[in-house]
C-alpha atoms as a PDB file:
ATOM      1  CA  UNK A   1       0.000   0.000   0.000  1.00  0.00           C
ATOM      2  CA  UNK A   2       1.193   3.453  -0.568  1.00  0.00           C
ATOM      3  CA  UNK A   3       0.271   7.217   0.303  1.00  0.00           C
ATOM      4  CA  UNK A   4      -1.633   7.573   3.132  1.00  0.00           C
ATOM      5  CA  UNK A   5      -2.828   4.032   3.238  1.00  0.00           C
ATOM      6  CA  UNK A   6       0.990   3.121   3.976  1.00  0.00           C
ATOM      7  CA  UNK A   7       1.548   6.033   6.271  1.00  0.00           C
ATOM      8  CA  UNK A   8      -1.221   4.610   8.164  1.00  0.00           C
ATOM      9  CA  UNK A   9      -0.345   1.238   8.680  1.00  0.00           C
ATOM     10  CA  UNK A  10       2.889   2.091   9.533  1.00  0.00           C
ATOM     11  CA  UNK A  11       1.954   4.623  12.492  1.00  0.00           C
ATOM     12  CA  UNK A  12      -1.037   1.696  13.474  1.00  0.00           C
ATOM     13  CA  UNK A  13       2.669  -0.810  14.004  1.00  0.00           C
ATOM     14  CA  UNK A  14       4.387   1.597  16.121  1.00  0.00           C
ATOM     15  CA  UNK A  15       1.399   2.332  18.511  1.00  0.00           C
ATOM     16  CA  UNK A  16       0.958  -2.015  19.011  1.00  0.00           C
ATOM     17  CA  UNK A  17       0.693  -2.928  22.811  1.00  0.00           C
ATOM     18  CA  UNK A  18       2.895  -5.783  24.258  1.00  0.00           C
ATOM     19  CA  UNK A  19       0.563  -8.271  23.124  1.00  0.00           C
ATOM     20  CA  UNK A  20       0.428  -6.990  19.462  1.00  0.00           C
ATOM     21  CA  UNK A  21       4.245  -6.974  19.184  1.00  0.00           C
ATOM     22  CA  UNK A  22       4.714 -10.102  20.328  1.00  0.00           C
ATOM     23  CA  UNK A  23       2.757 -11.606  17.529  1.00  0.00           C
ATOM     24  CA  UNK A  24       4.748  -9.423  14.628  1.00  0.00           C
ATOM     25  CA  UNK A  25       8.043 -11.220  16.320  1.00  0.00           C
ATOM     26  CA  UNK A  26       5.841 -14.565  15.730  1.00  0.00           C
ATOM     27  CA  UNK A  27       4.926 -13.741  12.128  1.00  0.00           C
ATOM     28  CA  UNK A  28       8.625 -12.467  11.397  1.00  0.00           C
ATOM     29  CA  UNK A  29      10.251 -15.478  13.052  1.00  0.00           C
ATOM     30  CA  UNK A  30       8.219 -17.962  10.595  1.00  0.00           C
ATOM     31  CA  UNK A  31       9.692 -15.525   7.476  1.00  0.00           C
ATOM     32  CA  UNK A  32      13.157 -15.934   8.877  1.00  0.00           C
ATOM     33  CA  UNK A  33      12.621 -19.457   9.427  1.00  0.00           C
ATOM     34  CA  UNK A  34      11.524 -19.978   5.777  1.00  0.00           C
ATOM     35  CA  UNK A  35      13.920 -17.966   4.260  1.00  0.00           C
ATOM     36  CA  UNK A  36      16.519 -19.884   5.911  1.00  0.00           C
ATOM     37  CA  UNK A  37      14.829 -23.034   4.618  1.00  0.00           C
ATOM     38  CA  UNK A  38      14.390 -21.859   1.265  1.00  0.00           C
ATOM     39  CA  UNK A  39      17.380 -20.060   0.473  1.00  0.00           C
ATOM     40  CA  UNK A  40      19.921 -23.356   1.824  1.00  0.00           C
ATOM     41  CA  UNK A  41      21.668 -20.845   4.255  1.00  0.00           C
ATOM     42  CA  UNK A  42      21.718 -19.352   7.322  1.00  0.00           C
ATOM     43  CA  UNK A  43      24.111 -16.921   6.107  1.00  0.00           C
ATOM     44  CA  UNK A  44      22.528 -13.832   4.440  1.00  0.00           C
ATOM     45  CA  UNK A  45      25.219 -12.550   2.627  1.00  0.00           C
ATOM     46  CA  UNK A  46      24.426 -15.479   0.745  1.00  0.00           C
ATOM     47  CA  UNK A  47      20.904 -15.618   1.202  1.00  0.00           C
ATOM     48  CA  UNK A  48      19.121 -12.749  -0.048  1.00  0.00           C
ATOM     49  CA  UNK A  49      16.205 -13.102   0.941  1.00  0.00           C
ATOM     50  CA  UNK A  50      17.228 -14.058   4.665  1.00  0.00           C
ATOM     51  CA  UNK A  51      19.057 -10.565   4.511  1.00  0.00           C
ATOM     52  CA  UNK A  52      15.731  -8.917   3.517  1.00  0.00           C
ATOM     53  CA  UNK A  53      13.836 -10.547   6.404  1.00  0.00           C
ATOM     54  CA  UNK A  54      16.636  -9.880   9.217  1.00  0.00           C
ATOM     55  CA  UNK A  55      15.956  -6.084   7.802  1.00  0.00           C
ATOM     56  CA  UNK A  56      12.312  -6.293   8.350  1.00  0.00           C
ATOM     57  CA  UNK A  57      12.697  -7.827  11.604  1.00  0.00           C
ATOM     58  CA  UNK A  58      15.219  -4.884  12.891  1.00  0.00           C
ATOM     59  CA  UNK A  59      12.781  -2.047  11.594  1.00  0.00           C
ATOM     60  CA  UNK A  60       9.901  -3.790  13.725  1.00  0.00           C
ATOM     61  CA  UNK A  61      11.995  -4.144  16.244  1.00  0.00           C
ATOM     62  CA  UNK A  62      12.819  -7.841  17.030  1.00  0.00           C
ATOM     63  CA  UNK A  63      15.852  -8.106  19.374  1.00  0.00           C
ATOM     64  CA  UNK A  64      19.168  -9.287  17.783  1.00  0.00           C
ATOM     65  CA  UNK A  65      19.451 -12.338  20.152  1.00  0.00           C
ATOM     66  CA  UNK A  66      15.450 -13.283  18.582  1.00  0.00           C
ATOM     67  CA  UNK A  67      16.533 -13.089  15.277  1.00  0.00           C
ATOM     68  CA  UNK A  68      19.997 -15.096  16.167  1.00  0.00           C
ATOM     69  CA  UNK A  69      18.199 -17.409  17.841  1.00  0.00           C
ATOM     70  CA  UNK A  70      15.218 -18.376  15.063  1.00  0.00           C
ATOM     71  CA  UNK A  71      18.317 -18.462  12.480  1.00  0.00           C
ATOM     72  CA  UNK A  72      20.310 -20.879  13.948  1.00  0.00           C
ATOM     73  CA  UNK A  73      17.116 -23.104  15.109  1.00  0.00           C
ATOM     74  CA  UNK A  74      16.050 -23.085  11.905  1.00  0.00           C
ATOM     75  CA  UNK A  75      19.609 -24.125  10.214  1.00  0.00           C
ATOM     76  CA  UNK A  76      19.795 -26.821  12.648  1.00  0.00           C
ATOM     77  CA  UNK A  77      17.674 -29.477  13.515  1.00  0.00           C
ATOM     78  CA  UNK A  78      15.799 -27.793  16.109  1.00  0.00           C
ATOM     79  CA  UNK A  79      12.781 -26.671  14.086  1.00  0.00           C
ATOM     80  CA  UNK A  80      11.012 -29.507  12.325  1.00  0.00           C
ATOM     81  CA  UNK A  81       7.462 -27.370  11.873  1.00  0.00           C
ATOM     82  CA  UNK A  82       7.138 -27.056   7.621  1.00  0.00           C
ATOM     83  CA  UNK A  83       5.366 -24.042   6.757  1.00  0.00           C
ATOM     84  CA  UNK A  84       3.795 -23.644   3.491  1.00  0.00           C
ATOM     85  CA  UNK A  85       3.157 -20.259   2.172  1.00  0.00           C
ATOM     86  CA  UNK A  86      -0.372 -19.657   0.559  1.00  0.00           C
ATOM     87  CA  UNK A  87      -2.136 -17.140  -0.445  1.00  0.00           C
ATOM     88  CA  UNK A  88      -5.784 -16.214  -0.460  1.00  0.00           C
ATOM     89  CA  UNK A  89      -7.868 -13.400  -2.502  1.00  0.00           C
ATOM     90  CA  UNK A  90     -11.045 -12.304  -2.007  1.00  0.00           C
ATOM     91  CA  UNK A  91     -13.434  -9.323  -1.259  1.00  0.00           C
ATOM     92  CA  UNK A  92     -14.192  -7.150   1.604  1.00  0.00           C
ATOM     93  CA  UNK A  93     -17.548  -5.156   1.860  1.00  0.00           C
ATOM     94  CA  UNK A  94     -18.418  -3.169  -1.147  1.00  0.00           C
ATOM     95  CA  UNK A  95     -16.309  -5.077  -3.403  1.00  0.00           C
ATOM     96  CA  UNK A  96     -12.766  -4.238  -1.308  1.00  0.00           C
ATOM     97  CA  UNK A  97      -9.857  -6.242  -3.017  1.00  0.00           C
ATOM     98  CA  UNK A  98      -7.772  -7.990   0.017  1.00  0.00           C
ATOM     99  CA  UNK A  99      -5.100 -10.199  -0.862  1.00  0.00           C
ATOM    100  CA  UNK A 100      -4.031 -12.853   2.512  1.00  0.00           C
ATOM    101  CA  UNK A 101      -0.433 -13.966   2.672  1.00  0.00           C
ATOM    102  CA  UNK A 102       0.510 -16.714   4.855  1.00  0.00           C
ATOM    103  CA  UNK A 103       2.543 -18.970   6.296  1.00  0.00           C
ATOM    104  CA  UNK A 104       0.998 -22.114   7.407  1.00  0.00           C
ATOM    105  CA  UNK A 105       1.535 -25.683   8.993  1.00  0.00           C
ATOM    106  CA  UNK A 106      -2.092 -26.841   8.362  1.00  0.00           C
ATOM    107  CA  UNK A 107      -3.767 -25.819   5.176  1.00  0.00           C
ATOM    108  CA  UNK A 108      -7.144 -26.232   6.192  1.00  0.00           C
ATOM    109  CA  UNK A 109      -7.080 -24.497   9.569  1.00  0.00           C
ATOM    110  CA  UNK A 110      -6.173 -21.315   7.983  1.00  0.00           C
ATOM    111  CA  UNK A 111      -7.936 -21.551   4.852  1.00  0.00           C
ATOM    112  CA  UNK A 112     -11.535 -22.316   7.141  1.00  0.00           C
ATOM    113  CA  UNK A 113      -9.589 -19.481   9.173  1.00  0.00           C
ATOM    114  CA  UNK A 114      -9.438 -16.418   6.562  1.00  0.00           C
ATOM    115  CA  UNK A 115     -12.857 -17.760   5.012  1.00  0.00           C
ATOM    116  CA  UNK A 116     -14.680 -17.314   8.514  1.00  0.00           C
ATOM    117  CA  UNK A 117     -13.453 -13.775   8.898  1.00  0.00           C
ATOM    118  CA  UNK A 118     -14.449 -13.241   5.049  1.00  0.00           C
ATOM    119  CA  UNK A 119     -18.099 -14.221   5.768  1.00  0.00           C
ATOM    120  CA  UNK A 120     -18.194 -12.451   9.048  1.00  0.00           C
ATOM    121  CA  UNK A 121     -17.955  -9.474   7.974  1.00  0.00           C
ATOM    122  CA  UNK A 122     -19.989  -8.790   4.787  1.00  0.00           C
ATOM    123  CA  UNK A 123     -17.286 -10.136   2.098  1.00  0.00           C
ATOM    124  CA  UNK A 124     -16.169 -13.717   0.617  1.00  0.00           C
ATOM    125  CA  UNK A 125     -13.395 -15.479  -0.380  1.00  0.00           C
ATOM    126  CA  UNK A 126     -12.534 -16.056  -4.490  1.00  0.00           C
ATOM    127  CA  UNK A 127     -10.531 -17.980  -6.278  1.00  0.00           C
ATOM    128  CA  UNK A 128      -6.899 -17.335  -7.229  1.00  0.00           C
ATOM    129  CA  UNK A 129      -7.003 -14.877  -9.250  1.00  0.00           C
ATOM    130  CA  UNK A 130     -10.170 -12.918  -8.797  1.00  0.00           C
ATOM    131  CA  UNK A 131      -8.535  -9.585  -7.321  1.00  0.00           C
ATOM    132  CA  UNK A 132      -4.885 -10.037  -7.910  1.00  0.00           C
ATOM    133  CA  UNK A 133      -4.693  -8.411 -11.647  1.00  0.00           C
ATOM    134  CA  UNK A 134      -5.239  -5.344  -9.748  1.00  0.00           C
ATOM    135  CA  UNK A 135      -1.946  -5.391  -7.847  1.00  0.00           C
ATOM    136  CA  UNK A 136       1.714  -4.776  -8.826  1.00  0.00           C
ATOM    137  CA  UNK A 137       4.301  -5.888  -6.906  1.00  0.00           C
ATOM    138  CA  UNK A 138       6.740  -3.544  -5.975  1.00  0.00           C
ATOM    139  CA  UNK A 139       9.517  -3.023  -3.361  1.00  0.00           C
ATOM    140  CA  UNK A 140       8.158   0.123  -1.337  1.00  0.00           C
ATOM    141  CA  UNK A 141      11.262   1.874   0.585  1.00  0.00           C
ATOM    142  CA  UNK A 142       9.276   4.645   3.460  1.00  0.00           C
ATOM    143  CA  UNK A 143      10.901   7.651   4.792  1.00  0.00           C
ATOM    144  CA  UNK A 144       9.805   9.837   7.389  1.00  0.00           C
ATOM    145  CA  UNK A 145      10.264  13.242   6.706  1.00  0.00           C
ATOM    146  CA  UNK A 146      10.778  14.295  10.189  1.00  0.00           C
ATOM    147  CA  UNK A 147      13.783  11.892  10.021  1.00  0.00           C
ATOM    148  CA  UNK A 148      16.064  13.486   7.948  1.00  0.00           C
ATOM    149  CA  UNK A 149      17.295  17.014   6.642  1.00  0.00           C
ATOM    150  CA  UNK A 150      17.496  16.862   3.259  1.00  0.00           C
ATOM    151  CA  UNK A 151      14.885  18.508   0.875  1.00  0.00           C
ATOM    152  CA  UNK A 152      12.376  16.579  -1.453  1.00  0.00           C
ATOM    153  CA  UNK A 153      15.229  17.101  -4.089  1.00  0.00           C
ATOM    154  CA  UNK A 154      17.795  15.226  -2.636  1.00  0.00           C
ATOM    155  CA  UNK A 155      16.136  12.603  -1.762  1.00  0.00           C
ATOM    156  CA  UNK A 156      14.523  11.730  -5.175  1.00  0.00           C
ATOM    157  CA  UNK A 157      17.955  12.303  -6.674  1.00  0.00           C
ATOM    158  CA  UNK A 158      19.528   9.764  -4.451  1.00  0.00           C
ATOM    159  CA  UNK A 159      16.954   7.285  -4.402  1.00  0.00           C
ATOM    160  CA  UNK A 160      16.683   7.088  -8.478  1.00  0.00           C
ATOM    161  CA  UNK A 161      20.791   7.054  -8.078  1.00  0.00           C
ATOM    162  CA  UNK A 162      20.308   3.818  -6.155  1.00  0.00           C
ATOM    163  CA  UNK A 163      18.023   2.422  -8.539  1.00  0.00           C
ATOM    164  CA  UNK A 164      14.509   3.235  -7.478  1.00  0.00           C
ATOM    165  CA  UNK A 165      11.952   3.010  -9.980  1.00  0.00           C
ATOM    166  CA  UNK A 166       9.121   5.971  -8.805  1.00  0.00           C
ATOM    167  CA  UNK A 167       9.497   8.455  -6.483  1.00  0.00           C
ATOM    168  CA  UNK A 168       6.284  10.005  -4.305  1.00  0.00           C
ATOM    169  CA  UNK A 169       6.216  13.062  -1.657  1.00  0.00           C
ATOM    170  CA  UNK A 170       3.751  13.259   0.828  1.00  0.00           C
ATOM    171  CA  UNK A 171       3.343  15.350   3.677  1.00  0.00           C
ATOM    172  CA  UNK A 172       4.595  13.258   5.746  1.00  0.00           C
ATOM    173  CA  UNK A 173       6.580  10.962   4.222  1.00  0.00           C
ATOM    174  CA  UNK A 174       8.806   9.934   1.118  1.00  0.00           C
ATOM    175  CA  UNK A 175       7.360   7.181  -0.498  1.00  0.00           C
ATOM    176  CA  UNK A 176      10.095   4.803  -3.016  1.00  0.00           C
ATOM    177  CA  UNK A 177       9.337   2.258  -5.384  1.00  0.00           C
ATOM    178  CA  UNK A 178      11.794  -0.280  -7.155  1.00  0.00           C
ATOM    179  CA  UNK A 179      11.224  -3.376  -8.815  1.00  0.00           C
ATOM    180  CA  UNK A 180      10.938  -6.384  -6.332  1.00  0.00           C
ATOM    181  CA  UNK A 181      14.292  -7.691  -7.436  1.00  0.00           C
ATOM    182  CA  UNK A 182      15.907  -4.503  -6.991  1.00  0.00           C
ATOM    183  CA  UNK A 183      14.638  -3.343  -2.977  1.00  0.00           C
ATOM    184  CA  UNK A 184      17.189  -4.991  -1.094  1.00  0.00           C
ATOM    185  CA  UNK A 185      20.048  -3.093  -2.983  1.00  0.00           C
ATOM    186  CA  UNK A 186      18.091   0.105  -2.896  1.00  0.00           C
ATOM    187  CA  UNK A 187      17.237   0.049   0.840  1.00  0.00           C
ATOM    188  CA  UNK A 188      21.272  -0.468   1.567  1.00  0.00           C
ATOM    189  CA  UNK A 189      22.249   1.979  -0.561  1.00  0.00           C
ATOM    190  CA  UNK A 190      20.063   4.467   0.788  1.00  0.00           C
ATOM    191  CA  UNK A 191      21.080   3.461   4.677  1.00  0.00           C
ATOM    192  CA  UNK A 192      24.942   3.417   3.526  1.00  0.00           C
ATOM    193  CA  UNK A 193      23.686   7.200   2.432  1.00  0.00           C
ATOM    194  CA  UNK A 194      22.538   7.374   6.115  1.00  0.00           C
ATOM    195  CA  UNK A 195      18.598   7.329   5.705  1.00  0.00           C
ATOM    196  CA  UNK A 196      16.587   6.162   8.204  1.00  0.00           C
ATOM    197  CA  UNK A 197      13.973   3.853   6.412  1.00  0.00           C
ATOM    198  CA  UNK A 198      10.582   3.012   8.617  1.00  0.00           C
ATOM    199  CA  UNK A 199       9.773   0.679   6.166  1.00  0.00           C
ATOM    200  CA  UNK A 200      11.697  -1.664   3.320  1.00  0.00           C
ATOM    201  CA  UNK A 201       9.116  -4.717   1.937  1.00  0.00           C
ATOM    202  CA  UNK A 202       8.127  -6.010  -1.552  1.00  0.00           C
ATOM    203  CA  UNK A 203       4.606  -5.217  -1.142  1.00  0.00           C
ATOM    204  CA  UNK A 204       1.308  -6.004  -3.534  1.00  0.00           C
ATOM    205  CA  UNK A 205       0.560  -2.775  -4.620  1.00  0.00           C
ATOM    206  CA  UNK A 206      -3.075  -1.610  -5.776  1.00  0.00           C
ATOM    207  CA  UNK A 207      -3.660  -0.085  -9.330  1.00  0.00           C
ATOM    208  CA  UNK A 208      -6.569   1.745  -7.960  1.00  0.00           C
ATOM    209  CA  UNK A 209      -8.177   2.452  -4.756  1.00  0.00           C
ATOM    210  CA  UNK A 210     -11.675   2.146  -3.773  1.00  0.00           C
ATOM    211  CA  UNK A 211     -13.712   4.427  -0.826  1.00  0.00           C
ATOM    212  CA  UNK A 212     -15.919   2.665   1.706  1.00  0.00           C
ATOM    213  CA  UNK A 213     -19.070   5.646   2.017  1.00  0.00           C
ATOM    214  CA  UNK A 214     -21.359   3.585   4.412  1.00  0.00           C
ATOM    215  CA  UNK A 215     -20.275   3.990   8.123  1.00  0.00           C
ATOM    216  CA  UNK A 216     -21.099   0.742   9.155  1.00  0.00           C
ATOM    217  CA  UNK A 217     -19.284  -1.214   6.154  1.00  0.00           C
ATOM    218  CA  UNK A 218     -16.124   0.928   7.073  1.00  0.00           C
ATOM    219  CA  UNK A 219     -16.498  -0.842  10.415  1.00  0.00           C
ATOM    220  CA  UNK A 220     -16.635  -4.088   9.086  1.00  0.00           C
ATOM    221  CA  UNK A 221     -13.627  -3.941   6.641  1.00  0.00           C
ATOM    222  CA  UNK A 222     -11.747  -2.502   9.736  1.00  0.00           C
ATOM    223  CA  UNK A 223     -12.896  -5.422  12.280  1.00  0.00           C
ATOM    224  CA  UNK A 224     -12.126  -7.876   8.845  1.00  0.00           C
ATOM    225  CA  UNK A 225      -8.134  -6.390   8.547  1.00  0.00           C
ATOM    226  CA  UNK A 226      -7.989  -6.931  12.238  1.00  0.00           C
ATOM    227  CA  UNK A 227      -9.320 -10.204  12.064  1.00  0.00           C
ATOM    228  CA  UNK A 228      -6.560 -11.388   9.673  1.00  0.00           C
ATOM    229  CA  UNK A 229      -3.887  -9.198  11.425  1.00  0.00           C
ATOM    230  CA  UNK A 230      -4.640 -11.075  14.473  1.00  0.00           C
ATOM    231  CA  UNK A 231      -4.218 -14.745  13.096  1.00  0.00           C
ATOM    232  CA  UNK A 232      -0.685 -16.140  13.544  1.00  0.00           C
ATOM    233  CA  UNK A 233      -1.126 -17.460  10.355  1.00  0.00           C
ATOM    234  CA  UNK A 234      -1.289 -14.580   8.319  1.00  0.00           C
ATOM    235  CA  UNK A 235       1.905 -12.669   7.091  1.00  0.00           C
ATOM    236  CA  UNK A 236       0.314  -9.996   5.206  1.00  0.00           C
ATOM    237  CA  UNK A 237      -2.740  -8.274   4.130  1.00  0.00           C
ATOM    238  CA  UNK A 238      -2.810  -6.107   1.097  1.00  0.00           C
ATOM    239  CA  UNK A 239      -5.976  -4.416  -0.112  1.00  0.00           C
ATOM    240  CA  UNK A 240      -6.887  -1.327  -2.279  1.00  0.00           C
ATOM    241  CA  UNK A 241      -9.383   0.453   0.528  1.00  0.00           C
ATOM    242  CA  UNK A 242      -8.887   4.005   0.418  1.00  0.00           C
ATOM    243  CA  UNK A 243      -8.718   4.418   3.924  1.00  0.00           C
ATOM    244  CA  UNK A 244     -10.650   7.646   5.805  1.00  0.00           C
ATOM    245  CA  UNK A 245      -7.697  10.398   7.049  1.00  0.00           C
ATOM    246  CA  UNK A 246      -7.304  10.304  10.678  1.00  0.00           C
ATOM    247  CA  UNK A 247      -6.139  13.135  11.380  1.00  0.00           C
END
C-alpha cells in the first residue's frame, strides 16, 4: 500500500501494545525461518532473501538475540514445523480487493480461518485470481520526513541514483518504489547514504483504490483487517481500501 494508506499502517505498528508486538516477532520469526529453509543458508550474505527478512525484523523491532536465535534453530535441527506459504484473494464489503499472505503448517485451519473472517464481515473469499490483476508488486522503501534534513530534491535524486523506480512526496513521508528484485540493494544503498527507512518490503501494490461511504461497512472492513492481522497465520494483508484520514 502506498500514500496515506501506507503512512497509516505504519503509524497503526508503532502504537501495538505488548501483546500486538509479540505476535509481529511470531509472524517475522516464521519468514526468517523460511527464508533460511528456502534459500539453503543461514548466512545472508548469501541468502538474499534471509538478509531482507533480518531487515524487516530490525525495523519492527525484534531483538538481535530473537533473530539469532530463530536463524540458527532453523539451520539446525531444532525446528522440524514445515510451513507452506499460501495465499488467499477475495473481497471485503463493497467489493474491497484484500489479498491474505501466509505462512501455514495446516492448510485447512487457515484456509476455514481467513474464510470465517471473510463471511463475518460482509465479504467472501474467491478464487486465485479474482482480485490479484489489480496489484503490482513492488519493493516500497518509506521515509519519514521528520527523520532526515534533506529537501524533497535530494532525496529523489539519491533514491533514483540507487536504482529506485518511482518516487512520491507526501506530507509526511517519502514514499520509493523499485522493482521487487531490486529493494534490497536500494534500501542499503540508501542506509549506507545514512537514511533512516521506517519501512523496506516487496509489497502487492493496488492499481486503484476504492472508498468505503457507508459507516457501518467501514467498520466491518476494519474489524475484517484486524481479524486477519490477528491470526498467527497470516503474514500480510494487502488491499486497495482508500482508507478515511485520521487526522
Amino acid at each position: 500500500m502506498s500514500g496515506h494508506n501506507k503512512w497509516s499502517t505504519i503509524k497503526q505498528k508503532k502504537g501495538k501494545n505488548d501483546a500486538a508486538r509479540a505476535k509481529i516477532f511470531t509472524k517475522i520469526g516464521r519468514e526468517l525461518a523460511v527464508a533460511v529453509r528456502d534459500g539453503g543458508s543461514a548466512d545472508p550474505s548469501v541468502n538474499s532473501k534471509l538478509r531482507d527478512c533480518i531487515a524487516k525484523a530490525k525495523a519492527n523491532n525484534v531483538p538481535n538475540d530473537n533473530i539469532e536465535r530463530i536463524i540458527k534453530k532453523a539451520a539446525g535441527d531444532g525446528d522440524s514445523t514445515n510451513y507452506e506459504a499460501v495465499t488467499y484473494e477475495g473481497y471485503g464489503p463493497c467489493g474491497i480487493a484484500v489479498i491474505v499472505e501466509a505462512l501455514t503448517d495446516n492448510r485447512n485451519r487457515t484456509a476455514g480461518d481467513v474464510r470465517h473472517y471473510f463471511d463475518k464481515f460482509g465479504g467472501n473469499m474467491g478464487t486465485p485470481g479474482c482480485v490479484s490483476f489489480m496489484f503490482e508488486q513492488k519493493g516500497v522503501l518509506v521515509i519519514e520526513r521528520e527523520d532526515l534534513d534533506a529537501d524533497e530534491d535530494k532525496v529523489m535524486e539519491d533514491a533514483l541514483e540507487a536504482g529506485a523506480s518511482d518516487f512520491e512526496a507526501d506530507s509526511d513521508i517519502f514514499t520509493i518504489y523499485t522493482e521487487p528484485a531490486d529493494m534490497g540493494g536500494v534500501r542499503d544503498d540508501m542506509q549506507a547514504k545514512g537514511y533512516v527507512l521506517s519501512s523496506a518490503e516487496v509489497e502487492m501494490v493496488p492499481s486503484t483504490y476504492t472508498a468505503i461511504d457507508d459507516e457501518e461497512a467501514r467498520v466491518k472492513m476494519q474489524k475484517l483487517l484486524d481479524m486477519l492481522d490477528d491470526n498467527d497465520d497470516v503474514q500480510n494483508v494487502w488491499h486497495n481500501w482508500e482508507m478515511p484520514d485520521e487526522e
